[in-house]
Protein backbone atom coordinates (compact mmCIF):
# COMPACT_ATOMS: atom_id res chain seq x y z
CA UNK A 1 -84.82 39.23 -85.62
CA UNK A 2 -84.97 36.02 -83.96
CA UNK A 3 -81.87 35.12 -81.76
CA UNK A 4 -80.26 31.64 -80.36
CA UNK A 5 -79.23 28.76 -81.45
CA UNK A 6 -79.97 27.33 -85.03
CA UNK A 7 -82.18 23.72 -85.28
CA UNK A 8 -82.28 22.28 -88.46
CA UNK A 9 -85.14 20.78 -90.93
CA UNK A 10 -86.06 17.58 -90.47
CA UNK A 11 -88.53 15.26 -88.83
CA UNK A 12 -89.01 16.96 -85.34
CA UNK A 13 -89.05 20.43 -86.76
CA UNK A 14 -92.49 20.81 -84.62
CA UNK A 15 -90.58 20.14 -81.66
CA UNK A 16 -87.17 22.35 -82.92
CA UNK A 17 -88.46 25.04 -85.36
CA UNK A 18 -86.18 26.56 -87.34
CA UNK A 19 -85.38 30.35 -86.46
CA UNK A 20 -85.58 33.00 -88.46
CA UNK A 21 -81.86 33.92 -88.63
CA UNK A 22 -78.17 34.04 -87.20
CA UNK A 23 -74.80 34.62 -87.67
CA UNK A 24 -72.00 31.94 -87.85
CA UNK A 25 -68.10 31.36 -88.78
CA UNK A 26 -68.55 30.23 -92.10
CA UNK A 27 -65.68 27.78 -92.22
CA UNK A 28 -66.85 26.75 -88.86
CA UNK A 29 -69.92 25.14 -90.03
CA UNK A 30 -69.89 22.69 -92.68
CA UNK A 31 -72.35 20.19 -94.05
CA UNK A 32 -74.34 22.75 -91.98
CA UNK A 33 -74.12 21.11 -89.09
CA UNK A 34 -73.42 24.18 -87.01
CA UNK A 35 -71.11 22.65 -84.31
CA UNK A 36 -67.75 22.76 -82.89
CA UNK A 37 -65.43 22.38 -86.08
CA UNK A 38 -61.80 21.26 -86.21
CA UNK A 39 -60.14 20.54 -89.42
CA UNK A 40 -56.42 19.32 -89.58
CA UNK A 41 -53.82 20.82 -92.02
CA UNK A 42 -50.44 19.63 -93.09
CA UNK A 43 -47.95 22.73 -93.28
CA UNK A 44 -44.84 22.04 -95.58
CA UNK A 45 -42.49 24.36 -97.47
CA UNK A 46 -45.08 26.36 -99.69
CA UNK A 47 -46.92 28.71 -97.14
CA UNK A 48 -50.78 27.93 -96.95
CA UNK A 49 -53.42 30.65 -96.27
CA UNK A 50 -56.92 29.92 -95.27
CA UNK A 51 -59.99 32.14 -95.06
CA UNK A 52 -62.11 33.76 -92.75
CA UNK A 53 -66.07 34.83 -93.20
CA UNK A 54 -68.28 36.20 -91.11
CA UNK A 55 -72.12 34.80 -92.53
CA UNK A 56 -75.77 35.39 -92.12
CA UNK A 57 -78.48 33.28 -92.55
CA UNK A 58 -80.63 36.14 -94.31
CA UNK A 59 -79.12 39.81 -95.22
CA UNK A 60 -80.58 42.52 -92.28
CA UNK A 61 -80.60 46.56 -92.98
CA UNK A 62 -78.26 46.93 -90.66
CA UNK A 63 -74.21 46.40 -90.37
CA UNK A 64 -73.41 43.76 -87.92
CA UNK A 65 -70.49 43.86 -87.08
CA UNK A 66 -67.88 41.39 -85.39
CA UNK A 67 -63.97 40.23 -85.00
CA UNK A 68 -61.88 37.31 -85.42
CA UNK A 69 -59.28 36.19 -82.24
CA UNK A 70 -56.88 33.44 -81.33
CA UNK A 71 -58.27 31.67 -78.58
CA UNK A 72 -56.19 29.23 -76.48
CA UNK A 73 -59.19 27.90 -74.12
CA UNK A 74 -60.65 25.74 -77.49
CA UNK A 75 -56.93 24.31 -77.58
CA UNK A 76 -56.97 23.33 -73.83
CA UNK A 77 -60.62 21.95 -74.20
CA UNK A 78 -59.95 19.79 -77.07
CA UNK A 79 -56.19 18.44 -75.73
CA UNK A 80 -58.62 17.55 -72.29
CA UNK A 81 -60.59 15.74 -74.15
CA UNK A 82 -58.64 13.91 -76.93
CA UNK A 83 -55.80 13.35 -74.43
CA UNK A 84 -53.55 15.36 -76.80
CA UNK A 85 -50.97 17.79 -76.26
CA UNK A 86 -51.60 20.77 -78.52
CA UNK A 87 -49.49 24.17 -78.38
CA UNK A 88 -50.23 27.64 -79.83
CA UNK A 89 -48.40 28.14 -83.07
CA UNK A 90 -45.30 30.06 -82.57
CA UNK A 91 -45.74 33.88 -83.59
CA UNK A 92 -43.25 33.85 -86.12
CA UNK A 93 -45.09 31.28 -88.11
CA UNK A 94 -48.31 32.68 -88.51
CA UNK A 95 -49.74 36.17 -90.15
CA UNK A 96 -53.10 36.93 -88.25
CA UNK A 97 -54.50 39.82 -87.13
CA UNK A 98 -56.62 39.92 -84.30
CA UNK A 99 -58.84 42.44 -83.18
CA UNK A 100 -59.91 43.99 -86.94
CA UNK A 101 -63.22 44.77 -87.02
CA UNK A 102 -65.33 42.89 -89.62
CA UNK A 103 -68.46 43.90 -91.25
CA UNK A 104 -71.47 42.14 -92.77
CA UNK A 105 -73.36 45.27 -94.72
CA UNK A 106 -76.36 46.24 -94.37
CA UNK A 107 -78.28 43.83 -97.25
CA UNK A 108 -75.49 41.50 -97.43
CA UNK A 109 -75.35 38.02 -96.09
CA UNK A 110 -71.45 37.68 -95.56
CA UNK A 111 -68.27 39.75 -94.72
CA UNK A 112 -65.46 39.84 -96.74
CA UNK A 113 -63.20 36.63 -96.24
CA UNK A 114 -60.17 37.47 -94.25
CA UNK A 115 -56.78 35.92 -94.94
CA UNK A 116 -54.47 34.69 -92.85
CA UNK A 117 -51.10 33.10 -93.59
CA UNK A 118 -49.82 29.71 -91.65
CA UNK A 119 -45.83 28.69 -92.49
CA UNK A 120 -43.87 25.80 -92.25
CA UNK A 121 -42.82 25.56 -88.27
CA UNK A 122 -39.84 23.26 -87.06
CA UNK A 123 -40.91 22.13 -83.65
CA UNK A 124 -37.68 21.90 -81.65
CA UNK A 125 -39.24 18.53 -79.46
CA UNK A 126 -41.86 17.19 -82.22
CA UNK A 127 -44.51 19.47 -80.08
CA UNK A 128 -47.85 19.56 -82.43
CA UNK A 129 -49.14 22.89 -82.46
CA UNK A 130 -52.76 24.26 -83.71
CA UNK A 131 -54.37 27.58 -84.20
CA UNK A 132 -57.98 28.43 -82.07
CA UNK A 133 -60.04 31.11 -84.09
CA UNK A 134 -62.94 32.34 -82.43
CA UNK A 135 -65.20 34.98 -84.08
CA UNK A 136 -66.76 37.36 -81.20
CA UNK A 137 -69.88 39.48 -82.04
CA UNK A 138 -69.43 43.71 -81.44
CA UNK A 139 -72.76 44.94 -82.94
CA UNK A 140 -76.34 44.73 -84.95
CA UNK A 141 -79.22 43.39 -85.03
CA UNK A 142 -78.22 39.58 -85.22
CA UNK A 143 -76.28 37.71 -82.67
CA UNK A 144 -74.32 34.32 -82.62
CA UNK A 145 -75.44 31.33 -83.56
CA UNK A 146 -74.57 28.56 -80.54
CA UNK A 147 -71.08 27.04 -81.51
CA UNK A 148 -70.43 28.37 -84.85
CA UNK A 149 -68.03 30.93 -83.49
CA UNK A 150 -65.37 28.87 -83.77
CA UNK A 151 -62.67 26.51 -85.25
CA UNK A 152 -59.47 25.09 -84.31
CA UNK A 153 -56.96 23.85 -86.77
CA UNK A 154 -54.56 21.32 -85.93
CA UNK A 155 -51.07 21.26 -87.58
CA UNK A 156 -48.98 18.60 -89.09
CA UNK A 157 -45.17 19.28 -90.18
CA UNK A 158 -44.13 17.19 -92.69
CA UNK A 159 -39.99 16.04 -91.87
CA UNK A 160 -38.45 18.43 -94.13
CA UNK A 161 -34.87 17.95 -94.05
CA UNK A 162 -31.48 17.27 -95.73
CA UNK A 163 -30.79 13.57 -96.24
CA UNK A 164 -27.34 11.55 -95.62
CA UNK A 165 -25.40 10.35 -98.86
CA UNK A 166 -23.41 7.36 -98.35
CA UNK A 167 -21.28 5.20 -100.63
CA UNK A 168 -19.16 2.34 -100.31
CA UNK A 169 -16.67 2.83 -97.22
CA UNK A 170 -19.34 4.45 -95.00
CA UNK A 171 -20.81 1.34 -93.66
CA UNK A 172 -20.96 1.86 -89.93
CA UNK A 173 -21.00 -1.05 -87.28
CA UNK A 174 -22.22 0.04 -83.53
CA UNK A 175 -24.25 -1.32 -80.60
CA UNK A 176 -27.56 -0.18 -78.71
CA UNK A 177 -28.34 -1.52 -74.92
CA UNK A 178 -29.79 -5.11 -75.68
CA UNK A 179 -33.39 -5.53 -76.06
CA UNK A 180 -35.39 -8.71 -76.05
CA UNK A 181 -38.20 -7.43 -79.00
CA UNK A 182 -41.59 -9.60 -78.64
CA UNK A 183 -42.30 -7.25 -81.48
CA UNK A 184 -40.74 -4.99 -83.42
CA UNK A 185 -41.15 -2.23 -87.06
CA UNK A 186 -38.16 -1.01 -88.09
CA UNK A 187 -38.70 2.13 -90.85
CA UNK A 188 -36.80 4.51 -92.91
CA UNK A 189 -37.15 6.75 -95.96
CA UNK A 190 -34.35 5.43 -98.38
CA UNK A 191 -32.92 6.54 -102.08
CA UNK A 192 -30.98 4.71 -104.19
CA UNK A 193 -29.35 7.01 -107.07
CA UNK A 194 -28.48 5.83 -110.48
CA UNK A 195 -24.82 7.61 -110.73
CA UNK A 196 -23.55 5.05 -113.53
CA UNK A 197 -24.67 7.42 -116.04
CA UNK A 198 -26.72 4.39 -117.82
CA UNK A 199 -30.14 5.50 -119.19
CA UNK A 200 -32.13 2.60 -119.43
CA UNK A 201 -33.70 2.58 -123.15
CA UNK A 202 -35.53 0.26 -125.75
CA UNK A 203 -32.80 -2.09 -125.67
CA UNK A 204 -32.17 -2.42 -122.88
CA UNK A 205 -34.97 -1.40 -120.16
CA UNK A 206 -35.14 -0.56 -116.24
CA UNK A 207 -36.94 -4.09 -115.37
CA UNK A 208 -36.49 -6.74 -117.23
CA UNK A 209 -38.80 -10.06 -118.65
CA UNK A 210 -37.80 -12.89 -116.26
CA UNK A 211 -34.98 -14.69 -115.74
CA UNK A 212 -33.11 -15.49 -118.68
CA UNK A 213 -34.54 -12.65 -120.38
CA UNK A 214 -33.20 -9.50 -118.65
CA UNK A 215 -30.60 -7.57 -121.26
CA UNK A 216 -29.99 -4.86 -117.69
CA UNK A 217 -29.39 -7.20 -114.85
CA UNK A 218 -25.50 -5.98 -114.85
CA UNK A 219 -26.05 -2.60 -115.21
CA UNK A 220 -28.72 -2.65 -112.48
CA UNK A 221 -26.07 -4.31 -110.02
CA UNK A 222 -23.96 -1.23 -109.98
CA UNK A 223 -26.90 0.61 -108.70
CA UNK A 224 -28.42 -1.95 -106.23
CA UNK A 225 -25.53 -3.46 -105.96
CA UNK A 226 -25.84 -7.83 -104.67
CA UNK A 227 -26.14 -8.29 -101.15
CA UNK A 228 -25.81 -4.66 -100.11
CA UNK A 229 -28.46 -3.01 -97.51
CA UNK A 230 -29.73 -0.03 -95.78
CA UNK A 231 -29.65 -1.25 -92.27
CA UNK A 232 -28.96 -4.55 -90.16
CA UNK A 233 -30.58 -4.74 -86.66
CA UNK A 234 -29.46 -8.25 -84.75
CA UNK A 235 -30.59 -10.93 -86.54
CA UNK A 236 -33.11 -9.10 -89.47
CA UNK A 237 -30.81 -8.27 -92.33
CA UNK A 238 -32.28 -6.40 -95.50
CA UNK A 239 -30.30 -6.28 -98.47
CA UNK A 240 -30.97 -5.85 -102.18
CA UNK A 241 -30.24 -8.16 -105.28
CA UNK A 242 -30.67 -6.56 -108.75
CA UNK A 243 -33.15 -9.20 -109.26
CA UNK A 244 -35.38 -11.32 -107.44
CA UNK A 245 -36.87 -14.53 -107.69
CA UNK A 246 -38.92 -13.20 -111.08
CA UNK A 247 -36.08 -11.88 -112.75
CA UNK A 248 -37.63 -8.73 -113.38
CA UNK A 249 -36.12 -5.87 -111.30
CA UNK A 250 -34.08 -5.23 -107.84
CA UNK A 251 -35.84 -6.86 -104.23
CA UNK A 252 -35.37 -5.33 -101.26
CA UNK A 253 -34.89 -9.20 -98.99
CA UNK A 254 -35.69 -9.67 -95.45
CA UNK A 255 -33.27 -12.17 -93.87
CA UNK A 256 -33.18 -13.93 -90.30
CA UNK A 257 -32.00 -17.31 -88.96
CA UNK A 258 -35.64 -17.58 -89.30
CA UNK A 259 -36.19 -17.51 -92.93
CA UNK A 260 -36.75 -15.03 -95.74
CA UNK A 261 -39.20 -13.30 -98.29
CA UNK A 262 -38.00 -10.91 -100.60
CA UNK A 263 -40.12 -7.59 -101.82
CA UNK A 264 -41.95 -7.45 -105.15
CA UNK A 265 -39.86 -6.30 -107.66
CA UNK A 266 -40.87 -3.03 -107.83
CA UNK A 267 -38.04 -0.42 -106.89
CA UNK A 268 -36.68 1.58 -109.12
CA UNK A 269 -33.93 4.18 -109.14
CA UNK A 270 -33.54 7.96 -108.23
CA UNK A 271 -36.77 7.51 -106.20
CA UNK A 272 -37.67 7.73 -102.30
CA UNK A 273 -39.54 5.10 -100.35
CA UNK A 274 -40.78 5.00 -97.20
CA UNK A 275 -40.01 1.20 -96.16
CA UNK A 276 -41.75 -0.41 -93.29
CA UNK A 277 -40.87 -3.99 -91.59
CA UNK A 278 -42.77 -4.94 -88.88
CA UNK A 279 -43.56 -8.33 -86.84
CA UNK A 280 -46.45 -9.01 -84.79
CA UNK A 281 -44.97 -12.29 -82.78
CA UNK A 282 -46.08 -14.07 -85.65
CA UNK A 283 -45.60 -12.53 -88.92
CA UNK A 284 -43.28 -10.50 -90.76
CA UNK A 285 -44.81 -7.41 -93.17
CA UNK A 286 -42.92 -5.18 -95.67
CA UNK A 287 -44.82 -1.75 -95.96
CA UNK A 288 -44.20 -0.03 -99.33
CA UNK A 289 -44.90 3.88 -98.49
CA UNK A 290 -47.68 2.58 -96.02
CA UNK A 291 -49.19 0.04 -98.67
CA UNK A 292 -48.18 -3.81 -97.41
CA UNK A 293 -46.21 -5.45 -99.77
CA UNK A 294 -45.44 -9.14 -99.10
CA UNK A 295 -45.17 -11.07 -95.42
CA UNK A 296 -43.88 -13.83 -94.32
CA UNK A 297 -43.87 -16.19 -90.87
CA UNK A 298 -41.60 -16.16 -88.35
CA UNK A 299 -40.49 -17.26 -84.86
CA UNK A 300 -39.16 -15.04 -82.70
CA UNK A 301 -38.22 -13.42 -80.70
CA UNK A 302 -35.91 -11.12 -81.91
CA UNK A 303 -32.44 -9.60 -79.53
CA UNK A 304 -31.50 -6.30 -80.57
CA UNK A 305 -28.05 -4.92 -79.91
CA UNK A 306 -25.78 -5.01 -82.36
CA UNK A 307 -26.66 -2.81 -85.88
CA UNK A 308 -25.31 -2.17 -89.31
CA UNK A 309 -26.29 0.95 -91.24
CA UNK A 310 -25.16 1.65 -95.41
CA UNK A 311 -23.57 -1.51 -96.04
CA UNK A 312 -22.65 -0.87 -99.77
CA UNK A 313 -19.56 -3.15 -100.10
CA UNK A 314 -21.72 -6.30 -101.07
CA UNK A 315 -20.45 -9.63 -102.23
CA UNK A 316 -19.11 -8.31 -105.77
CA UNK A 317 -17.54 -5.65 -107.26
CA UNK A 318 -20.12 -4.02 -109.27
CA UNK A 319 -21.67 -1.70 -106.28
CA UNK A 320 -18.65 0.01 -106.45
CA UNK A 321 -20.66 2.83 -108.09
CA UNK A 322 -23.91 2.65 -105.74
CA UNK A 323 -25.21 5.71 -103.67
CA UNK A 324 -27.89 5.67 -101.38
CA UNK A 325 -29.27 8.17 -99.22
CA UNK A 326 -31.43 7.98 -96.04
CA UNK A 327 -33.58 9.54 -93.37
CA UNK A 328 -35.87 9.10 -90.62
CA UNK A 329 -34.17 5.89 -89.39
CA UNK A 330 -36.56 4.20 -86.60
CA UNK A 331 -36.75 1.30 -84.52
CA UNK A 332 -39.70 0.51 -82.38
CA UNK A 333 -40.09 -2.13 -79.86
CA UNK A 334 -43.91 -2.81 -81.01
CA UNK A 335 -45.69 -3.63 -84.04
CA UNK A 336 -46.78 -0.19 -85.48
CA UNK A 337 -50.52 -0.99 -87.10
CA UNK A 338 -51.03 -0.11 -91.03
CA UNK A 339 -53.00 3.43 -89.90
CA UNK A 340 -49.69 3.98 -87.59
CA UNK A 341 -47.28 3.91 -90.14
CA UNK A 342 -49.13 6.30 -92.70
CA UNK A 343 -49.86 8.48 -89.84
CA UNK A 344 -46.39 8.65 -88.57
CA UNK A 345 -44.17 8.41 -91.78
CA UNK A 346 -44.31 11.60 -93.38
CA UNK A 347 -43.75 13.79 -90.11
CA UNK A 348 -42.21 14.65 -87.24
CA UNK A 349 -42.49 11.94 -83.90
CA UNK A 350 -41.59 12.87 -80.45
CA UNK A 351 -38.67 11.06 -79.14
CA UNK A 352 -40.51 9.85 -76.22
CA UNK A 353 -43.11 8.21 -78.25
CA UNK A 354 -44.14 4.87 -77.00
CA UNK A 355 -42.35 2.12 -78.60
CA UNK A 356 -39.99 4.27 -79.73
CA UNK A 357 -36.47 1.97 -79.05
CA UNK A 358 -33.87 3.83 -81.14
CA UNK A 359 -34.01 6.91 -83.31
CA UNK A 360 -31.82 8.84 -86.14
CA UNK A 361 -33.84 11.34 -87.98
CA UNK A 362 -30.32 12.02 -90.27
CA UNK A 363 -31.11 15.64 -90.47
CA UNK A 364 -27.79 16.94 -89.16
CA UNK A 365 -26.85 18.16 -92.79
CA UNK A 366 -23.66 18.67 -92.08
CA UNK A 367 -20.50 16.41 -90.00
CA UNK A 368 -20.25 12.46 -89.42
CA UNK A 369 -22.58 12.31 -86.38
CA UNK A 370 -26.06 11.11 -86.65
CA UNK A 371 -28.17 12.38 -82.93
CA UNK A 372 -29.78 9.29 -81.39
CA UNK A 373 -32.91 9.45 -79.65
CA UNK A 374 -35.70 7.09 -78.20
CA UNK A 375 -35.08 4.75 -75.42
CA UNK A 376 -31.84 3.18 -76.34
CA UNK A 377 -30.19 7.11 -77.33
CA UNK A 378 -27.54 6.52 -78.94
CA UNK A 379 -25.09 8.70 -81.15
CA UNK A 380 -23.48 7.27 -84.15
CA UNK A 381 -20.28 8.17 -86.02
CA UNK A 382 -20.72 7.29 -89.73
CA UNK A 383 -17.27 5.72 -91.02
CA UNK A 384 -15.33 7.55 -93.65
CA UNK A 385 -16.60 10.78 -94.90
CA UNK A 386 -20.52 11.60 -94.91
CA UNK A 387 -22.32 13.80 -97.49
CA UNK A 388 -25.42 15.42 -97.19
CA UNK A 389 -28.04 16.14 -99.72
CA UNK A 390 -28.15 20.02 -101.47
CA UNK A 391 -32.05 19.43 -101.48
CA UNK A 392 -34.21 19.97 -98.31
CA UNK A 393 -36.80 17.29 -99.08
CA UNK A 394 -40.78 17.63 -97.64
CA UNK A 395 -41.25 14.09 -96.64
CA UNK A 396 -44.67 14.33 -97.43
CA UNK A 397 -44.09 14.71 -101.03
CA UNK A 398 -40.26 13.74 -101.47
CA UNK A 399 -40.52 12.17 -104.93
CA UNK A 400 -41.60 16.16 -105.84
């Protein structure tokens, strides 16, 4: 049987004739293109298993016979290259036994698919970590075919974490060291819970038909209560209003000396969102979970120092019921790009990243400290009494 590296059909087939057979990683080589293969996985709660399978190009009368291994050179290669920084996965996160021996019979074109097992990994510094299977040949009549020995899968970890409940009395006031932001995204995950016990029915629905017309507006302002917000940073202020300028449901506003836009009016209840406001110098964008929402101009720039997280005493009293919970509390010192965001908002970030200005993940689950990290590492003390979600939420399906 014909050995080496496989060349395709196609127009120079004269020059590159196809050989007569060869043996590759199956999941290694798709769209047949018989190359280096890397395919990227996101690992959350629920275990994943993928598949190994040893392949021929034609059955042979004999066994061949080869075996499946982790190999850390393809990570080192591919962090050299891509500028990455790529670990092995951790052991105790991954079912995969090396060294079996695996056999394509005699008159069969593939082996038996091996399984292995990948779980959910906490990285204790937001290191990214990936798993290098190489398949090395031990017998027959059919060698390797150029790359296809291998593939290297890179992880993702969703955030999967306990969120902070906070109520009226928990608003917190502190300072970070002053920055002068020529640009800026601030970005959480936020919750607002009905806890009225209202069900919103025929009568009297969640959104409503336009000012005038809107039979819910007060029972909607004990949930997103007037003039309350998530978070304050210098002069940008975001704060709801159980309506907006449409009279239809609750806005999420953006607020500065500056000016102000408020969000479509789109939120509802009992539901997480992944909110994203950034500013380019220019303009100001609202990022619904990575979709943009409305902008607006403005001057800048912008002095951070002092900020205001879970202001829920608002300018009336019916908030007096409201909870909201949060996580994954960020402030960056550039505008993070549309791709950015959706790459970035569902996992784990390294505190060092670039831009990175100030940093509360809210994953504590327990106590009235929130860790700080990022450039301006800071520690906050949440006022009153802090409660912590029962749920460990994946982040990259929260609303689950």
């Amino acid at each position: 049987m014909a050995i080496g590296a496989f060349a395709l059909t196609s127009c120079n087939d004269e020059v590159n004739p196809p050989i007569e057979n060869g043996l590759y990683l199956a999941e290694a080589t798709s769209n047949k293109t018989f190359s280096q293969q890397t395919e990227s996985i996101t690992v959350g709660i629920d275990p994943i298993q993928k598949t190994l399978t040893a392949k021929l190009a034609k059955a042979v009368s004999e066994d061949v016979k080869v075996t499946f291994e982790l190999d850390e050179t393809l990570i080192e290669q591919y962090n050299s290259k891509n500028g990455t920084a790529y670990q092995l996965i951790p052991s105790a996160s991954l079912d995969f036994e090396e060294g079996k021996e695996i056999v394509i019979p005699a008159g069969k074109v593939a082996s038996e698919s091996e399984v292995f097992t990948i779980r959910y990994t906490k990285s204790p510094n937001a290191e990214v970590y990936a798993i290098p299977v190489r398949m090395r040949y031990i017998s027959g009549p059919v060698d390797i075919v150029g790359n296809s020995d291998h593939i290297l899968y890179l992880l993702a970890a969703p955030n999967i974490q306990k969120s902070i409940i906070v109520h009226r009395g928990n608003e917190t006031s502190f300072q970070i060291p002053e920055v002068t932001a020529n640009e800026f995204t601030i970005e959480f995950w936020v919750k607002v819970n009905n806890k009225t016990g209202w069900v919103p029915s025929e009568s009297e629905p969640w959104f409503g038909f336009g000012k005038g017309n809107d039979p819910s507006k007060s029972k909607r302002q004990r949930i997103f209560g007037d003039n309350c917000g998530p978070i304050t940073v210098g002069d940008v202020l975001l704060r709801w209003w159980a309506d907006g300028a449409s009279g239809i449901g609750p806005t999420l506003q953006f607020q500065t000396s500056k000016g102000y836009f408020d969000s479509n009016e789109w939120w509802e209840a009992d539901t997480w969102y992944h909110i994203a406001y950034t500013w380019d110098g220019k303009t100001a964008r609202l990022y619904k979970d990575g979709v943009q929402d409305r902008e607006n101009g403005q001057e800048g720039p912008f002095v951070f120092k002092n900020v205001n997280l879970f202001n829920l005493s608002g300018s009336g009293s019916q908030a007096w019921q409201m909870e909201m919970e949060m996580a994954q509390i960020r402030i960056w010192t550039k505008c993070l790009t549309p791709s950015g965001i959706i790459d970035g908002m569902s996992r784990a970030i390294s505190s060092d990243a670039d831009g990175l200005y100030a940093y509360w993940p809210c994953d504590e689950g327990t106590g009235n400290v929130l860790k700080g990290s990022g450039k301006a590492a800071v520690d906050v003390t949440v006022r009153g009494t802090a409660q912590w979600s029962e749920t460990m939420y994946d982040f990259s399906k929260p609303n689950q």
